[in-house]
Protein backbone atom coordinates (compact mmCIF):
# COMPACT_ATOMS: atom_id res chain seq x y z
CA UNK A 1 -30.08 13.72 -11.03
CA UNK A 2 -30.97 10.31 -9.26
CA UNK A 3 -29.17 9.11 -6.53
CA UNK A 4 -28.46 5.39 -6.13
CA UNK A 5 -28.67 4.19 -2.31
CA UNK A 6 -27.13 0.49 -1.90
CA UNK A 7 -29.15 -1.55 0.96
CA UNK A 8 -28.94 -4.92 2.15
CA UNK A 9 -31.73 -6.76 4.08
CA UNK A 10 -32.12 -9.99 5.68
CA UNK A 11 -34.08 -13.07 5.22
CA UNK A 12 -33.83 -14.35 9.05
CA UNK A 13 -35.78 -17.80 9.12
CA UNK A 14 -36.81 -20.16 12.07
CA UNK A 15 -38.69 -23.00 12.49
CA UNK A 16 -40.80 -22.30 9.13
CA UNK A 17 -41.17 -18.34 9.92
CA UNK A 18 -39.24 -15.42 8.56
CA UNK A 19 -39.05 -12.18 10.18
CA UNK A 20 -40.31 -9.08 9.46
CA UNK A 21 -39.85 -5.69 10.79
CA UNK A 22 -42.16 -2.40 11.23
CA UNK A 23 -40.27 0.84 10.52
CA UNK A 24 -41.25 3.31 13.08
CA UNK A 25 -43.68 5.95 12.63
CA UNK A 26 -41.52 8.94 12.41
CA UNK A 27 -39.14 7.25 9.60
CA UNK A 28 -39.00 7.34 6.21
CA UNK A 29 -41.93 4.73 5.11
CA UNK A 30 -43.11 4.20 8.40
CA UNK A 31 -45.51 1.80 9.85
CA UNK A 32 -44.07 -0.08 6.51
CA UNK A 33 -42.95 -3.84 7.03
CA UNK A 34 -39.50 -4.60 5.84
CA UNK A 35 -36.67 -7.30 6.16
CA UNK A 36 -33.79 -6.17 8.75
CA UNK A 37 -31.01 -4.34 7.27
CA UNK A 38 -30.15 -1.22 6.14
CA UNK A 39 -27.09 1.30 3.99
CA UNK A 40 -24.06 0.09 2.61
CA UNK A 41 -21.77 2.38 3.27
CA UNK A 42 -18.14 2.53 1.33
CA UNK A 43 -15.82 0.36 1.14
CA UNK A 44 -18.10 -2.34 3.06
CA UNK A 45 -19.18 -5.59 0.65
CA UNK A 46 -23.06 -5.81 1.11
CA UNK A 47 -22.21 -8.81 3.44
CA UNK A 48 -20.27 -6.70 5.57
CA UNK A 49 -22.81 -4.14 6.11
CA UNK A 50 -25.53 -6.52 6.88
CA UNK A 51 -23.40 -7.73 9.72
CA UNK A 52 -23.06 -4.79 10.37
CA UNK A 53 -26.77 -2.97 10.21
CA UNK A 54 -27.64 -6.38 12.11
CA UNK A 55 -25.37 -5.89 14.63
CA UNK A 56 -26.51 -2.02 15.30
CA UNK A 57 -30.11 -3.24 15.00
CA UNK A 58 -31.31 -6.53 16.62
CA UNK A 59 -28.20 -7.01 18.53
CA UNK A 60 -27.52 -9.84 16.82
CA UNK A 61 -23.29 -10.77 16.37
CA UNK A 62 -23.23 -13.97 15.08
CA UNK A 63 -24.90 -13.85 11.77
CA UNK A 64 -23.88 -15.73 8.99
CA UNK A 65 -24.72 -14.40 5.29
CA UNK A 66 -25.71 -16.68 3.04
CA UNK A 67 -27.32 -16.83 -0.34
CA UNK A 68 -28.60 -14.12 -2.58
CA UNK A 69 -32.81 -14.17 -2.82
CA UNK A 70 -33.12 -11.42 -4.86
CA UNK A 71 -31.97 -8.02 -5.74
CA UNK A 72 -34.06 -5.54 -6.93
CA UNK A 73 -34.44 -1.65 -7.95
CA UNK A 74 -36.96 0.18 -7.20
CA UNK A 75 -37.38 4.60 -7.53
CA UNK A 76 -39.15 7.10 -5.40
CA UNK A 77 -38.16 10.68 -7.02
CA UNK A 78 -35.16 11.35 -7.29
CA UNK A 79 -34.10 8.24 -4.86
CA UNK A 80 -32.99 5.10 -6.73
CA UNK A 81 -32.43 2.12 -4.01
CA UNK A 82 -30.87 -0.92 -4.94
CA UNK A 83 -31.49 -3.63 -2.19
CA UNK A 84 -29.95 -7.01 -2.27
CA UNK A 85 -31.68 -9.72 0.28
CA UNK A 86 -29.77 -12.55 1.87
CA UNK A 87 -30.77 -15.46 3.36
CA UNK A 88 -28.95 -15.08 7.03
CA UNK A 89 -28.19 -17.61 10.04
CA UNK A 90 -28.20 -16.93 12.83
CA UNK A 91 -28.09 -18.90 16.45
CA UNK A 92 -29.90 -16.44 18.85
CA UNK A 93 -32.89 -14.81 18.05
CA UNK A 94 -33.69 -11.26 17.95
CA UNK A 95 -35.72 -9.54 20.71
CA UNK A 96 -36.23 -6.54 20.24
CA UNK A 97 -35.06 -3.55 17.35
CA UNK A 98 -33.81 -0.11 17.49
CA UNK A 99 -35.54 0.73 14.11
CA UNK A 100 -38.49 -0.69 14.23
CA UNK A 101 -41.63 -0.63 16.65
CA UNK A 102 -42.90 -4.17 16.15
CA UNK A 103 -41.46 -7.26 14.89
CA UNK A 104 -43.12 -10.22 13.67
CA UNK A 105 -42.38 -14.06 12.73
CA UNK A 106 -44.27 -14.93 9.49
CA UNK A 107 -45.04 -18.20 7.28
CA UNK A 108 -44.38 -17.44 3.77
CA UNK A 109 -47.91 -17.26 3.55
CA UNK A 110 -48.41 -14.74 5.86
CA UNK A 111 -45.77 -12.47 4.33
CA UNK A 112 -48.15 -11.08 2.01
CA UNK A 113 -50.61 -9.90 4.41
CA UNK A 114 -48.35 -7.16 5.80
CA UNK A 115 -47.97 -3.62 4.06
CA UNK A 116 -44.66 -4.13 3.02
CA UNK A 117 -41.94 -1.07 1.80
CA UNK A 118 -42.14 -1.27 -1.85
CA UNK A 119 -38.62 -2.19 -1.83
CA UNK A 120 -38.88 -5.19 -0.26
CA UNK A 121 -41.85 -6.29 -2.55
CA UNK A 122 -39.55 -8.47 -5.12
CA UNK A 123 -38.27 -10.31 -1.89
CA UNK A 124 -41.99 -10.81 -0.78
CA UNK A 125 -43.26 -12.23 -4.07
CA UNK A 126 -40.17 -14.54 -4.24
CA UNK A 127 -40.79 -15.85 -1.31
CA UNK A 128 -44.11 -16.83 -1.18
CA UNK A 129 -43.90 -17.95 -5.06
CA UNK A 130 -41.53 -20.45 -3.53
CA UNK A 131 -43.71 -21.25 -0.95
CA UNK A 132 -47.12 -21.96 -3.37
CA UNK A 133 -44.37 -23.63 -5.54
CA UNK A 134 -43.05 -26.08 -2.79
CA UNK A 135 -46.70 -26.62 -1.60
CA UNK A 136 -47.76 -27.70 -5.41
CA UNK A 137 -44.45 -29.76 -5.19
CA UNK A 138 -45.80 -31.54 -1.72
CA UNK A 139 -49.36 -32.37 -2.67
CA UNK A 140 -47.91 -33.86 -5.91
CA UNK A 141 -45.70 -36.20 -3.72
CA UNK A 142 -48.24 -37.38 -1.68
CA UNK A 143 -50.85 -37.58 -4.86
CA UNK A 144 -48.30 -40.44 -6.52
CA UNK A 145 -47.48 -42.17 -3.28
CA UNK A 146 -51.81 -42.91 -3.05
């Protein structure tokens, strides 16, 4: 029987960089590269638990969910996870993580470089699809301003 795990991650931007975060060695998919988050447990909304997982995390208390990027399914066995990313807001910045040994600001270009959990993949390939697509977008501009 498969089991279906609910996780939440977020999309923490700043200043044209995202953040990404290395699992530890000795966790499930470590040395991976993920976006922050984590479990959803019951009777939390997935907004509540990334406040939460956030919170535990990166220390951080003020964060402010925002809008869906993408949500996504992927299996490993008999594990089924079901992560939802949100773009998230938040006024300080993280230092450091109790999850994770390394953490990393990225351009959206630079998100694809990284050996990312396969879970967060959809996230990955939105994000820099959006980021080719808003380049594409800019050139054009400044091709019919010439």
């Amino acid at each position: 029987m498969v089991k279906v795990i609910r996780v939440v991650g977020a999309v923490i931007e700043h200043q044209g960089r995202i953040l990404a975060c290395r699992r530890h060695p000795d966790k499930a998919q470590g040395g991976k590269w993920e976006f922050p988050g984590g479990k959803v447990e019951p009777g939390e909304t997935p907004q509540q638990a990334l406040s939460r997982e956030l919170s535990e995390e990166l220390d951080i208390h003020d964060a402010k969910v925002r809008d869906l990027v993408t949500r996504a399914t992927t299996q490993s066995g008999d594990i089924r996870l079901d992560l939802a990313c949100y773009h998230v807001e938040v006024t300080i910045l993280p230092s450091s993580s109790t999850d994770h040994d390394s953490m990393k600001w990225c351009t959206r270009e630079q998100l694809s470089t990284l050996n990312w959990a396969r879970a967060d993949l959809p996230t990955v390939e939105k994000l820099t699809t959006c980021a080719a697509t808003h380049e594409i977008h800019t050139d054009r501009s400044k091709d019919a301003h010439r």
